[in-house]
Structures are given as C-alpha cells and as structure tokens.
N, C-alpha and C. Protein backbone atom coordinates (compact mmCIF):
# COMPACT_ATOMS: atom_id res chain seq x y z
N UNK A 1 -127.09 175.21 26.98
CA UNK A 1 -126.61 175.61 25.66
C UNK A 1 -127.56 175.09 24.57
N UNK A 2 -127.44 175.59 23.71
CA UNK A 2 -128.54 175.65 22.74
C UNK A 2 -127.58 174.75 21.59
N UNK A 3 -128.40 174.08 20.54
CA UNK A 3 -127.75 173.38 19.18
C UNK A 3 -126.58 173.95 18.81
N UNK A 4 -126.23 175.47 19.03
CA UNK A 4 -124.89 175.72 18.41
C UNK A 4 -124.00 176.43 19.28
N UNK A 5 -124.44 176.01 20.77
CA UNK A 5 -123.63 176.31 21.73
C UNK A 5 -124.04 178.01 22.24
N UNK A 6 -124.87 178.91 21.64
CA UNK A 6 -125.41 179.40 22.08
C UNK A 6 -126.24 179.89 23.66
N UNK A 7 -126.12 180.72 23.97
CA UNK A 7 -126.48 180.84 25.58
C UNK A 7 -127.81 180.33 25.56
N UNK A 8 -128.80 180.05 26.59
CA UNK A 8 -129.99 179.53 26.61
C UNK A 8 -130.79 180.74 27.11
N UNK A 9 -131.37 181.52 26.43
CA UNK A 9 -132.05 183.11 27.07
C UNK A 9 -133.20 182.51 27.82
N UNK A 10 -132.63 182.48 29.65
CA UNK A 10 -133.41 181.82 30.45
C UNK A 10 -134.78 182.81 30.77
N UNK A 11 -134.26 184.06 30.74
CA UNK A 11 -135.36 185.12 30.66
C UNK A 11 -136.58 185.06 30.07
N UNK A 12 -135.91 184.88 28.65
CA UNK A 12 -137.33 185.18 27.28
C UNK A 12 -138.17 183.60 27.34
N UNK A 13 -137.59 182.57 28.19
CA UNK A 13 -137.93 181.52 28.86
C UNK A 13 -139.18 181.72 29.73
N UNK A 14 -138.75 182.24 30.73
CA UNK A 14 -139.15 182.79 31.94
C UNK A 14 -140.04 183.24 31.42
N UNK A 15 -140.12 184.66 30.61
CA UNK A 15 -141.32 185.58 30.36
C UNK A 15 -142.41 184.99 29.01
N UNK A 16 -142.01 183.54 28.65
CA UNK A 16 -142.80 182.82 28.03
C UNK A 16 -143.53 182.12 28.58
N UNK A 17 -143.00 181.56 29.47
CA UNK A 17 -144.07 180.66 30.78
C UNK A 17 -145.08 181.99 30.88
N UNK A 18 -144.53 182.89 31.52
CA UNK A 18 -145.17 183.86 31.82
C UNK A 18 -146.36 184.46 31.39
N UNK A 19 -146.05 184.35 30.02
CA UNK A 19 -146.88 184.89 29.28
C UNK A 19 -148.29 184.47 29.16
N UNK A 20 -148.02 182.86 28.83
CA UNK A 20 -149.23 182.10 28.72
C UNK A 20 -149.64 181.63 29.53
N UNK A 21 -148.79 182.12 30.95
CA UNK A 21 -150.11 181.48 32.26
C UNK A 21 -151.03 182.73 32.47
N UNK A 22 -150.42 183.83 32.03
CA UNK A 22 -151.36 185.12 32.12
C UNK A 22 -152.64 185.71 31.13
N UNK A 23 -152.08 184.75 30.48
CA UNK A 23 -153.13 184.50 29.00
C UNK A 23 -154.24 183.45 29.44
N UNK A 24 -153.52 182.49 30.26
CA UNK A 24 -154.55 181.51 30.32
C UNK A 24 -155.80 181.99 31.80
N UNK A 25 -155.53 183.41 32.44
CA UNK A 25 -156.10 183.29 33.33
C UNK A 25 -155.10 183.74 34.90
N UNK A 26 -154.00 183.12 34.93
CA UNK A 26 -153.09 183.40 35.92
C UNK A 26 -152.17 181.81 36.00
N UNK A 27 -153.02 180.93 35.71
CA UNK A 27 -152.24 179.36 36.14
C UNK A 27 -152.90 178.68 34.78
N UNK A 28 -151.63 177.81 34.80
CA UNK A 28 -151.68 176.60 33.01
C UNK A 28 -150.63 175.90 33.54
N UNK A 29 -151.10 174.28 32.71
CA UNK A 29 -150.41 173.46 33.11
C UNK A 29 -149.33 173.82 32.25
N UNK A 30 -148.84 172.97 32.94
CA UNK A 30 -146.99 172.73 32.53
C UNK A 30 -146.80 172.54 30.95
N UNK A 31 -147.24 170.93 30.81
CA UNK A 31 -147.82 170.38 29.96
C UNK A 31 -148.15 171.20 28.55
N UNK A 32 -149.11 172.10 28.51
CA UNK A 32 -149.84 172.85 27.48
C UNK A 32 -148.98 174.05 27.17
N UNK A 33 -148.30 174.57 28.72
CA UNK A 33 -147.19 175.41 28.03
C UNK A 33 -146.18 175.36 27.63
N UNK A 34 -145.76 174.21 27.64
CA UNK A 34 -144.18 173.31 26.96
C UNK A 34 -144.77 173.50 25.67
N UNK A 35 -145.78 172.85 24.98
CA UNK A 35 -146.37 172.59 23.77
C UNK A 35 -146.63 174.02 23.06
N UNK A 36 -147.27 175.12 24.02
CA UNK A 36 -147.19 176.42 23.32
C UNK A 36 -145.75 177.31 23.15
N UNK A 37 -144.97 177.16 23.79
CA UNK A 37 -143.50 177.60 23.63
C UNK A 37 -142.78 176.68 22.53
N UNK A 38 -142.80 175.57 21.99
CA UNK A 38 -142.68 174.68 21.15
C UNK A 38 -143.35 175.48 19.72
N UNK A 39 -144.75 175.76 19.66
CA UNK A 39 -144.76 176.66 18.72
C UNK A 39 -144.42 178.06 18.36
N UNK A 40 -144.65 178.70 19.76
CA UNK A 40 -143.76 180.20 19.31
C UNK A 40 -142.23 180.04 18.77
N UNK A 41 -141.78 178.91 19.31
CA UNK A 41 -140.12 178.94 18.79
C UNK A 41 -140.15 178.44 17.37
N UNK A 42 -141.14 177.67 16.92
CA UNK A 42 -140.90 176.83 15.80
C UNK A 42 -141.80 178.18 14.75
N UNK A 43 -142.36 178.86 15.02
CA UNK A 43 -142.48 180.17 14.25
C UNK A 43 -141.72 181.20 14.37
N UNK A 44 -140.92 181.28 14.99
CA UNK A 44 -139.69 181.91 15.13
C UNK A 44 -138.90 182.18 14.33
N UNK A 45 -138.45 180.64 14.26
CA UNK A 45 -137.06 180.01 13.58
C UNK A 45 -137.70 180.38 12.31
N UNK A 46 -138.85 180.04 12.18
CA UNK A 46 -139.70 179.76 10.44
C UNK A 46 -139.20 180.90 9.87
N UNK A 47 -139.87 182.19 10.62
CA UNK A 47 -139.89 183.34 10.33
C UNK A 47 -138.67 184.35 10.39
N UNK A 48 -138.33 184.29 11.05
CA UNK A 48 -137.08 185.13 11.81
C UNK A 48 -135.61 184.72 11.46
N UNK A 49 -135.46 182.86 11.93
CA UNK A 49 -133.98 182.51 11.46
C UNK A 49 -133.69 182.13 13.13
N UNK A 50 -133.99 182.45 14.02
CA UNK A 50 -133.90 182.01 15.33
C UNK A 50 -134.60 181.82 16.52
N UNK A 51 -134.85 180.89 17.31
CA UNK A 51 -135.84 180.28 18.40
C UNK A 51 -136.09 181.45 19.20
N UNK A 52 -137.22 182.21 20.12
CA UNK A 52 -137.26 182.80 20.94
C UNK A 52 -136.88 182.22 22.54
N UNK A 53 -136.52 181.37 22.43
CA UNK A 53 -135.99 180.69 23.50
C UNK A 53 -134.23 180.04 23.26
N UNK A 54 -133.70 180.11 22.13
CA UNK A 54 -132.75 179.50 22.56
C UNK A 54 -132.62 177.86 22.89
N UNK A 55 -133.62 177.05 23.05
CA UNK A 55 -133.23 176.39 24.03
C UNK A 55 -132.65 174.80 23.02
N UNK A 56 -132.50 173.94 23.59
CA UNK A 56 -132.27 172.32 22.50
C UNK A 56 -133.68 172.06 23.01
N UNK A 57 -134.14 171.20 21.82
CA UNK A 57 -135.17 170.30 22.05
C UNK A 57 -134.79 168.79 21.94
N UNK A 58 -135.96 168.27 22.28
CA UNK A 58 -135.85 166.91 22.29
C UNK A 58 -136.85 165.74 22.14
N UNK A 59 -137.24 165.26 20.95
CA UNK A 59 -138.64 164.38 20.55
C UNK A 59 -138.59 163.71 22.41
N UNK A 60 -140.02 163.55 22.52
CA UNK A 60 -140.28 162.56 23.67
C UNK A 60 -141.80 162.02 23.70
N UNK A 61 -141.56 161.36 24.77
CA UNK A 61 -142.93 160.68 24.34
C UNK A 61 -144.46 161.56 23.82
N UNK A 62 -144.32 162.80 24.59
CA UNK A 62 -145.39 163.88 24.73
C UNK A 62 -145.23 165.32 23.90
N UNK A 63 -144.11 164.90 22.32
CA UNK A 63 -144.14 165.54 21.75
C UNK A 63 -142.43 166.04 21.62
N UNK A 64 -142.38 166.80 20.81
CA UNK A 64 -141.20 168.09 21.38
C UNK A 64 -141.07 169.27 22.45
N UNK A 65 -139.95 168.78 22.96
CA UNK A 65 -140.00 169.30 24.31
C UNK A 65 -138.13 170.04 24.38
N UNK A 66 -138.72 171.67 25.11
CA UNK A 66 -137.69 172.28 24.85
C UNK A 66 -136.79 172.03 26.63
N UNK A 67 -136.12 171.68 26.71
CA UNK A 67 -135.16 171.10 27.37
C UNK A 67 -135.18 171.66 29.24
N UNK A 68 -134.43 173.09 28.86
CA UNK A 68 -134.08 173.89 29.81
C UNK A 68 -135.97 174.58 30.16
N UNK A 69 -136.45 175.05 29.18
CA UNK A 69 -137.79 175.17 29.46
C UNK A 69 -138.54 174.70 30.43
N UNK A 70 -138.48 173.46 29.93
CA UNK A 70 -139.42 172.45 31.14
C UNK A 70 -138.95 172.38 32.24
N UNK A 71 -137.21 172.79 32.47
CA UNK A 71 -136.83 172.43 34.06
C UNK A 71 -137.47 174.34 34.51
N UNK A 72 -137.60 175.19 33.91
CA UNK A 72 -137.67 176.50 34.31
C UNK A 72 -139.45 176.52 34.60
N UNK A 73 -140.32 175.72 34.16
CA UNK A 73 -141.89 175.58 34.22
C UNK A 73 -141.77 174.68 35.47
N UNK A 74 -141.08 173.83 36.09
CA UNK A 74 -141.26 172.73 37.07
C UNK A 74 -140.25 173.33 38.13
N UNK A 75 -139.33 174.48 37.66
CA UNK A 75 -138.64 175.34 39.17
C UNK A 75 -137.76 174.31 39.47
N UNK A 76 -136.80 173.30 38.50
CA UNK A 76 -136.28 172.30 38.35
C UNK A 76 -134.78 172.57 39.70
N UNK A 77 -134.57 171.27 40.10
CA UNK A 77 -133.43 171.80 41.18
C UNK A 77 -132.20 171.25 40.06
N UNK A 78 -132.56 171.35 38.73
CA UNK A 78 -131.22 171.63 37.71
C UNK A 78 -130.86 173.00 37.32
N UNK A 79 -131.44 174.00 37.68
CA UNK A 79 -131.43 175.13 37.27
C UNK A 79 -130.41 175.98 37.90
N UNK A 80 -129.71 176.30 37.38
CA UNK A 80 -128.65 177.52 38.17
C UNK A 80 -129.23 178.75 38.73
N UNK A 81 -128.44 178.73 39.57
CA UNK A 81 -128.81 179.97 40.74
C UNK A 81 -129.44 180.92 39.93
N UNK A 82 -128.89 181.72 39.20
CA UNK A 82 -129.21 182.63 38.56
C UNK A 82 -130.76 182.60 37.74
N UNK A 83 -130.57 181.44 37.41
CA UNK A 83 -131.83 181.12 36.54
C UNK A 83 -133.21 181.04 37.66
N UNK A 84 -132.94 180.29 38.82
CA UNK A 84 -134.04 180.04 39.34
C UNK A 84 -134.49 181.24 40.44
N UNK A 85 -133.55 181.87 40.53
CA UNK A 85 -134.09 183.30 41.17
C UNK A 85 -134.41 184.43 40.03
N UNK A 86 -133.90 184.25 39.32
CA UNK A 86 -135.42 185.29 38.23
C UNK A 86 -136.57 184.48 37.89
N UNK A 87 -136.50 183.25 37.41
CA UNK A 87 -137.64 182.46 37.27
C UNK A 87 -138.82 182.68 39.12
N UNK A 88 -138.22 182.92 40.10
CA UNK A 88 -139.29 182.71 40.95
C UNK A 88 -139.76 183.98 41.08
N UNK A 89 -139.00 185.10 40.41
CA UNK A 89 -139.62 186.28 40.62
C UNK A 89 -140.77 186.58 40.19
N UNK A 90 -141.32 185.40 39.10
CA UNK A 90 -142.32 185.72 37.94
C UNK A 90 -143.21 184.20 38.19
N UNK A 91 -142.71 183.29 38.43
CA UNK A 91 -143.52 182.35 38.59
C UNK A 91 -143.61 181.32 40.00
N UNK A 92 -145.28 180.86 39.84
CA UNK A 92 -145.21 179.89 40.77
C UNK A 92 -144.86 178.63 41.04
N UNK A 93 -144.41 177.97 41.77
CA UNK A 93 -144.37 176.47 41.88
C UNK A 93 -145.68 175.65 41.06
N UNK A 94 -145.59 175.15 40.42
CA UNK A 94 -147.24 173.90 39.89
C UNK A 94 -147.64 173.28 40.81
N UNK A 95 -148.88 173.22 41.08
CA UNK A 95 -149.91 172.89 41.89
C UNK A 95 -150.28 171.18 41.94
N UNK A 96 -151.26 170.69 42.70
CA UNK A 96 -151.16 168.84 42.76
C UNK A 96 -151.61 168.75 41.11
N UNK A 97 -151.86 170.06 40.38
CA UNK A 97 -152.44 169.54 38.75
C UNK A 97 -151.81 169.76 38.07
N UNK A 98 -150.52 170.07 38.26
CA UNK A 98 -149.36 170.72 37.53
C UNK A 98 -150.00 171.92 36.65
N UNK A 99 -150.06 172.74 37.62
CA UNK A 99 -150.44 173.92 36.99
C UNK A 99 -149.66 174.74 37.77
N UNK A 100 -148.53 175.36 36.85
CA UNK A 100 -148.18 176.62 37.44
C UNK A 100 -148.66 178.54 37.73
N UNK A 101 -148.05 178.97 38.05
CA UNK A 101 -148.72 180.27 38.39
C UNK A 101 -148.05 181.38 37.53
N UNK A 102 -148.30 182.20 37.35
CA UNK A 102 -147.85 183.95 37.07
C UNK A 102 -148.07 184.36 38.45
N UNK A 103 -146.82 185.27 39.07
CA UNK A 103 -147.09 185.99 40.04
C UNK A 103 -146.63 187.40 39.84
N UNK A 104 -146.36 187.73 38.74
CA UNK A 104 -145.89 189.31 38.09
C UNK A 104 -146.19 189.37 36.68
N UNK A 105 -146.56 190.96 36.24
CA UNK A 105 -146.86 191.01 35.16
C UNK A 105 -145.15 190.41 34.22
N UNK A 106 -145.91 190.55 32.92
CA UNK A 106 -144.92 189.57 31.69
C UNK A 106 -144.03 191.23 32.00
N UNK A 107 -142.46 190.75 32.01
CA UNK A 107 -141.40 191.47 31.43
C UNK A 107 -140.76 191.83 30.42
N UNK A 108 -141.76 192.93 29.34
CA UNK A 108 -141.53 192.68 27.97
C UNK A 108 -140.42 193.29 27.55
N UNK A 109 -139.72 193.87 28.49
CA UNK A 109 -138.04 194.29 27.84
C UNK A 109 -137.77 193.07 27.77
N UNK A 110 -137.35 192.21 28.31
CA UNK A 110 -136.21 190.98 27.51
C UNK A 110 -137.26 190.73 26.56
N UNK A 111 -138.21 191.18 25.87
CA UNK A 111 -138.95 190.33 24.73
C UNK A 111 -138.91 191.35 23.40
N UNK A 112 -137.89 190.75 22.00
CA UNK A 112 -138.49 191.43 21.36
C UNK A 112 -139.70 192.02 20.93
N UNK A 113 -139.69 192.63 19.86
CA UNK A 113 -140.86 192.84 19.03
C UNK A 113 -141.10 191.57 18.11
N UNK A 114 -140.83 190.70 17.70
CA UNK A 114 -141.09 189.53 17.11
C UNK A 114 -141.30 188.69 17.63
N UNK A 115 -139.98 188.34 19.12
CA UNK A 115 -140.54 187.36 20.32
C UNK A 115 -141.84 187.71 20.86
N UNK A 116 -142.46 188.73 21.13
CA UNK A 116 -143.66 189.06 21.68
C UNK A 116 -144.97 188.75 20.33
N UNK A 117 -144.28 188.81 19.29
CA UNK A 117 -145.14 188.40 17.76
C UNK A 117 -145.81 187.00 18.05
N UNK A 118 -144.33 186.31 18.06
CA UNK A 118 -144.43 184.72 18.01
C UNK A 118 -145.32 184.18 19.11
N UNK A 119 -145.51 184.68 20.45
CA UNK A 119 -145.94 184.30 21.48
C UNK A 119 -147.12 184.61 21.63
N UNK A 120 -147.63 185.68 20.94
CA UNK A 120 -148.76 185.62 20.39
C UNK A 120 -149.29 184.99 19.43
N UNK A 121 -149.07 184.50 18.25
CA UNK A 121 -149.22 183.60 17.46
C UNK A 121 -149.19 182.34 18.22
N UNK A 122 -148.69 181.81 19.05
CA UNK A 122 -148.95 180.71 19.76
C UNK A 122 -149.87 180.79 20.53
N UNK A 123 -150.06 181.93 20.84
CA UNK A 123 -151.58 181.43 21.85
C UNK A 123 -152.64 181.95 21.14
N UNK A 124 -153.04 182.54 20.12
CA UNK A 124 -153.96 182.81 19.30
C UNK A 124 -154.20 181.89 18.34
N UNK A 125 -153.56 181.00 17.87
CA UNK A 125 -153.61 179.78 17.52
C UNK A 125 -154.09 178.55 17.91
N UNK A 126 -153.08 178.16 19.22
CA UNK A 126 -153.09 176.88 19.88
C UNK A 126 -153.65 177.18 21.00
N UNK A 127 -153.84 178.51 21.68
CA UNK A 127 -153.90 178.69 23.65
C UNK A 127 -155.05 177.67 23.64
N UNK A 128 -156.26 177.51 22.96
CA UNK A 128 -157.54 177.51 23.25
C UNK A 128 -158.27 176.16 22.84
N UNK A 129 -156.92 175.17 21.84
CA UNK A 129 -157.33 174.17 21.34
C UNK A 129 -157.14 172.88 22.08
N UNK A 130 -157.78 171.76 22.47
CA UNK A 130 -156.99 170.84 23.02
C UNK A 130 -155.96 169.74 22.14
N UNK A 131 -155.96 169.27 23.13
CA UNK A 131 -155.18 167.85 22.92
C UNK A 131 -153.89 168.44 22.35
N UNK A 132 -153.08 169.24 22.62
CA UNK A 132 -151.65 169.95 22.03
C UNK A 132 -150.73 168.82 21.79
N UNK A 133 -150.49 167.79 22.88
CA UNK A 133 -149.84 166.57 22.71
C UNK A 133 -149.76 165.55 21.84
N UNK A 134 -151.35 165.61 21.30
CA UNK A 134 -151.72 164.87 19.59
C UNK A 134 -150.91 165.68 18.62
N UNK A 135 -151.11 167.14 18.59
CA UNK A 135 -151.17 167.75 17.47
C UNK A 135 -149.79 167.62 17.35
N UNK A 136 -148.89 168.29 18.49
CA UNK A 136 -147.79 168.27 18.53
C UNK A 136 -147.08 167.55 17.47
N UNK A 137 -147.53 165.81 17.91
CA UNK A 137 -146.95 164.80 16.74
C UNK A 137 -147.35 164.50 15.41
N UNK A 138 -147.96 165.48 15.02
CA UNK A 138 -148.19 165.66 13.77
C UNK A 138 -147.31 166.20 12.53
N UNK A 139 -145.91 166.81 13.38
CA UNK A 139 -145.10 167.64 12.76
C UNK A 139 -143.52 166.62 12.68
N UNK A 140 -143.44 167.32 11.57
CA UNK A 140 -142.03 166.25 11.02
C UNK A 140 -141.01 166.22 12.08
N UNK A 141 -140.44 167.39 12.99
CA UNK A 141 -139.34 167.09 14.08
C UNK A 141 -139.46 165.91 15.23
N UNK A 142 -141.02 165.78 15.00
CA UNK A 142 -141.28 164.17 16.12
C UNK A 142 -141.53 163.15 15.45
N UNK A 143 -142.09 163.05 13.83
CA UNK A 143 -142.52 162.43 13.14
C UNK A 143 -141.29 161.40 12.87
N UNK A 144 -140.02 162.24 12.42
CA UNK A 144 -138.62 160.91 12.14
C UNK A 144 -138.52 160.62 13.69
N UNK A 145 -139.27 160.72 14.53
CA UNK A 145 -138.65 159.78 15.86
C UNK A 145 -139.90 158.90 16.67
N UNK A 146 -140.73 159.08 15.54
CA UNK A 146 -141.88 158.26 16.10
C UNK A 146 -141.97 156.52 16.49
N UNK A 147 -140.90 156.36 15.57
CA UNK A 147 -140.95 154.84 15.58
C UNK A 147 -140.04 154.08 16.52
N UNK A 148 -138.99 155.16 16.61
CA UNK A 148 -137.70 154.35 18.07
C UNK A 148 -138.66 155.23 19.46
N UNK A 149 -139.78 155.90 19.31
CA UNK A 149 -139.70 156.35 20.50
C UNK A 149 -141.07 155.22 20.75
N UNK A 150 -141.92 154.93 20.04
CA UNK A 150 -142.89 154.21 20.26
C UNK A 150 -142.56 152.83 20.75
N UNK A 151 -141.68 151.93 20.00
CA UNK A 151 -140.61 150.92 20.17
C UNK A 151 -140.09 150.52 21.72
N UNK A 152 -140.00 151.87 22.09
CA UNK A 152 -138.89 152.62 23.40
C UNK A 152 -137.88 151.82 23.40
N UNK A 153 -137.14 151.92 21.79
CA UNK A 153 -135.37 151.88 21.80
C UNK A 153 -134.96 153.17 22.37
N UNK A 154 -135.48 154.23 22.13
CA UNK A 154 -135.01 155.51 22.90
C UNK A 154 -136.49 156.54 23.92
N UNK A 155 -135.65 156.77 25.36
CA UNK A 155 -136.68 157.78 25.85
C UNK A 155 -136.73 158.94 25.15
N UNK A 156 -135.71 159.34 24.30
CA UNK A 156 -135.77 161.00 23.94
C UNK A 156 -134.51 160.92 23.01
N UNK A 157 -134.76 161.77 21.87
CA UNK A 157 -134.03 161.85 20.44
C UNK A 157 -133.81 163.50 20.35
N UNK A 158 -132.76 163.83 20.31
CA UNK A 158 -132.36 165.48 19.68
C UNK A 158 -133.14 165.70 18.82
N UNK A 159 -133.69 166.86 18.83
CA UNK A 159 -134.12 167.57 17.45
C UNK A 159 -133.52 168.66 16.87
N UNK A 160 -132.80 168.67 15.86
CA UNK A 160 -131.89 169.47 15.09
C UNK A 160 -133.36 170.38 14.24
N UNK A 161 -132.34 171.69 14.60
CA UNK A 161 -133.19 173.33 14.55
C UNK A 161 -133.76 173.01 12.90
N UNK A 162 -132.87 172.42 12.33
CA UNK A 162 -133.29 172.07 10.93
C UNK A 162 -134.97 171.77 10.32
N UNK A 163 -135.14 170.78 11.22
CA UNK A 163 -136.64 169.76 11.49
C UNK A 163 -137.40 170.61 11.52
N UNK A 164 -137.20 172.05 11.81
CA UNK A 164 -138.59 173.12 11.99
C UNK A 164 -138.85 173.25 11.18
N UNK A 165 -137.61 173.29 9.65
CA UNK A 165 -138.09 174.19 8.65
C UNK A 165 -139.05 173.11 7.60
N UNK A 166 -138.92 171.67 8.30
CA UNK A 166 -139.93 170.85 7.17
C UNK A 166 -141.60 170.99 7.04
N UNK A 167 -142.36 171.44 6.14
CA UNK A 167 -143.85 171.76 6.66
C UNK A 167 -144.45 169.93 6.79
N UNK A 168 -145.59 170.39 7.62
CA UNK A 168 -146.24 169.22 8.37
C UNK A 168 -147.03 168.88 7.05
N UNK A 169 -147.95 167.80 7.21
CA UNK A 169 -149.09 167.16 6.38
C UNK A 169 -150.24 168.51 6.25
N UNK A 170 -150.67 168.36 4.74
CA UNK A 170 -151.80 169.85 4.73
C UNK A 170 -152.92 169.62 5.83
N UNK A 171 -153.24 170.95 6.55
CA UNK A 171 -154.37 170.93 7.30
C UNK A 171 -153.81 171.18 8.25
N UNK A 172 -152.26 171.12 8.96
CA UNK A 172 -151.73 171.21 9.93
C UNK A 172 -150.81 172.62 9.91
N UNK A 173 -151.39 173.12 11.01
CA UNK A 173 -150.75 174.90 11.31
C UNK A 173 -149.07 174.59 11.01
N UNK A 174 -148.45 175.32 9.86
CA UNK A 174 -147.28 174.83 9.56
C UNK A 174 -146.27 175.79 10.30
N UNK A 175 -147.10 177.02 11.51
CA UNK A 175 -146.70 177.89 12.28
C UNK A 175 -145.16 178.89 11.41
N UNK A 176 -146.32 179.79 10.37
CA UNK A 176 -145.36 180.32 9.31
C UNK A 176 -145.04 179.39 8.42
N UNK A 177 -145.96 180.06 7.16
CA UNK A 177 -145.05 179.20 5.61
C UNK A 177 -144.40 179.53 5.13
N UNK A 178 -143.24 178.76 4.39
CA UNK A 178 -142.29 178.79 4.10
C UNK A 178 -142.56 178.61 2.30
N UNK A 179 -142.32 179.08 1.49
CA UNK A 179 -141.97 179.01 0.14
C UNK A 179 -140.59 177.68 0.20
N UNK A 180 -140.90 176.91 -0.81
CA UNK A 180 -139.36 176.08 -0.96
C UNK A 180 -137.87 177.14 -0.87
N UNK A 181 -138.01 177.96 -1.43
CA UNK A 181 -136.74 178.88 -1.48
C UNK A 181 -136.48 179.55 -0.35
N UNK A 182 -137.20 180.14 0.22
CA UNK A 182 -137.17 180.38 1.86
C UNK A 182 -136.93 179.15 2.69
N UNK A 183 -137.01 177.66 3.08
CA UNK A 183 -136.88 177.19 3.56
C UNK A 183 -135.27 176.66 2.92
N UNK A 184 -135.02 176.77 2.28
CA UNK A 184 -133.52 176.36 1.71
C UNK A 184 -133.12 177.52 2.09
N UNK A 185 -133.31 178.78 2.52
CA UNK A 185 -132.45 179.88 2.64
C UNK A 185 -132.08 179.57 4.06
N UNK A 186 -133.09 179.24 4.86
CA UNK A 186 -132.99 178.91 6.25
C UNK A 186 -132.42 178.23 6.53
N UNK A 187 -132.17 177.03 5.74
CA UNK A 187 -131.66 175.73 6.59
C UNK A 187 -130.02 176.14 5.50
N UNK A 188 -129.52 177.07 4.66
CA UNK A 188 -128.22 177.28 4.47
C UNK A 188 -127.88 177.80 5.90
N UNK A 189 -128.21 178.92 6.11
CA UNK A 189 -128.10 179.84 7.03
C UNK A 189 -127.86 178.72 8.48
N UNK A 190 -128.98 177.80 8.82
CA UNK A 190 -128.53 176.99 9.70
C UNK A 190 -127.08 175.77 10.01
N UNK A 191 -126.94 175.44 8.46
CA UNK A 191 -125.67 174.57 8.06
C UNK A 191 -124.60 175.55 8.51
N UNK A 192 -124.44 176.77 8.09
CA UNK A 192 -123.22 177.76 8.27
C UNK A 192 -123.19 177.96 9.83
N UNK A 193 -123.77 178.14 10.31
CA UNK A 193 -123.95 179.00 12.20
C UNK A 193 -123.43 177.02 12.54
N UNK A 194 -123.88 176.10 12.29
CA UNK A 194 -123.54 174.50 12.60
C UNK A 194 -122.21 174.67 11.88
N UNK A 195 -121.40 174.78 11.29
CA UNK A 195 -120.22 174.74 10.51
C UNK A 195 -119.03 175.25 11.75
N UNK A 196 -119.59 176.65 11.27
CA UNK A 196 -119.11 177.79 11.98
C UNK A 196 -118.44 177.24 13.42
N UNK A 197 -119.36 176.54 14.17
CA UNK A 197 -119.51 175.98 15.47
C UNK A 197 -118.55 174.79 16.02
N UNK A 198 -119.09 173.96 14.56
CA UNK A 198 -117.95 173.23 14.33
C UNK A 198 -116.01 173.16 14.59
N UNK A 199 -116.08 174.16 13.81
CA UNK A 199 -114.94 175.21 12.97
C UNK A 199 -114.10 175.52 14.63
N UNK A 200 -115.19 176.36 15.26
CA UNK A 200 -114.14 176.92 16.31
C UNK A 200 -114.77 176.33 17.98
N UNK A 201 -115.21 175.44 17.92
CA UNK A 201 -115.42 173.98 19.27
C UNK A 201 -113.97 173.50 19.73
C-alpha cells in the first residue's frame, strides 16, 4: 500500500525495472535502478500530482528507496504470488553483481502516456550519470533524515509524498519545476487525498 492506502501498481513497477534494464543494454544493477525509478516518480508527483509507481518510500542509508520496488528488482520472497509471477515474466534474477536482467520487451499498456514521459526523463537525465547514491542525497526527502540516519538512531525513516514537492539546492535536477504556487497547489491536493484517508481508515 502506498502513503494513502492506495494499491501499489506492481506492473508499472515491473515495466519500470524493465524499462531501464533495456535502456541500459539488457542488465543494470539493482542499485542504479532503485535510484532511477526514485526520479521518474519524484517527476511524476512534481508534474502530474501522482507517483508512477504507487509505491511508499523510505530515506535509507543509500538514498530514497521505493519500498515494494526494491523487493520486485531482487524477485523478493515478500512478494505475492501475483506480483512475482508477472514480475518473472519480464525480469531476471540479479547476477553475483546485482545486476538484473530484461527478458521481454517493456509492456507499455500498463504505462501511461506520462508514466512512459517520466521514465524517460529519468533515464535521459540520470541513466548515464554516476554516483546516483551521492546525488540522490542531495534532495530534501533524504536531506530531513540525514542526521538520525547518519547517527544510526534509525535504519530507515518514511518519506511523506509531500518531501517531493520541496526543490533541492540550485544546480540540482529539481526533476520538474515547480513555481511556489504550483507547489502549494500540490501539496493542498496531497493534504486532502491524506485527510480524506484519514476520514474513512
């Protein structure tokens, strides 16, 4: 379940791994594609109003990290039936380098026209740059958890969908800008769908 109890679209998951191991060649680590799905969603939300994944995140040591994602890139034995037999239809197990595979082309029906936007913008951006794990923590949703995670009072801190809409330090891909008034439109819009949730939990 996602921040507002929302289903977790294990698919548009699936066909995100997908995407960027086919971008990268056929196989990408784990690692680099956690970090590129991290930005297609966080241009998403920027842009759109909602994650192409669905999923909760969670500051950790190696950045923000989308939850259900990472067990669907590692073929996790947390994954429900359902999930891990479409996930193997499309991908491989990761290798001794944690590099997983594409073994079918990307399934762009479950992908919008914007999800397929965003996922491009993430790898036309980031596919090609290193160190994703630096950059990663450059951005305000890991930035308020830098100090209990460095500390290690905590392995891993929620990140509320909110944290996307703060822009990073200048110089840093703010993955879709936001005008002040657009980012207050967003994060109303996010308070209400959190209310809402509230309301009928």
């Amino acid at each position: 379940m996602s921040q507002f109890g929302f289903p977790f679209a294990y698919k548009k998951a699936t066909q995100a791994l997908n995407f960027f191991a086919q971008e990268a060649g056929g196989r990408l680590s784990k690692l680099r594609a956690l970090k590129l799905v991290f930005f297609a969603d966080r241009y998403h939300l920027r842009k759109y109003g909602r994650l192409v994944t669905n999923d909760e995140y969670w500051a950790m040591d190696y950045g923000p990290v989308a939850s259900n994602t990472k067990d669907l890139a590692e073929l996790s034995a947390f994954l429900g039936e359902q999930e891990k037999t479409y996930a193997n239809r499309f991908l491989e197990p990761a290798d001794e380098n944690h590099r997983y595979g594409s073994k079918a082309p990307v399934d762009e029906a479950v992908l919008s026209t914007s999800d397929l936007e965003a996922l491009g913008f993430a790898w036309k951006a980031f596919g090609r740059r290193g160190r994703l794990v630096d950059l990663t923590h450059e951005y305000p949703e890991w930035k308020r958890h830098e100090a209990a995670l460095k500390a290690k009072q905590v392995s891993r801190v929620r990140i509320r969908y909110e944290d996307f809409l703060e822009n990073p330090h200048p110089g840093v891909d703010p993955c879709h800008s936001l005008a002040r008034e657009q980012q207050e439109d967003r994060r109303a819009a996010l308070r209400e769908m959190e209310s809402f949730e509230v309301k009928w939990s």
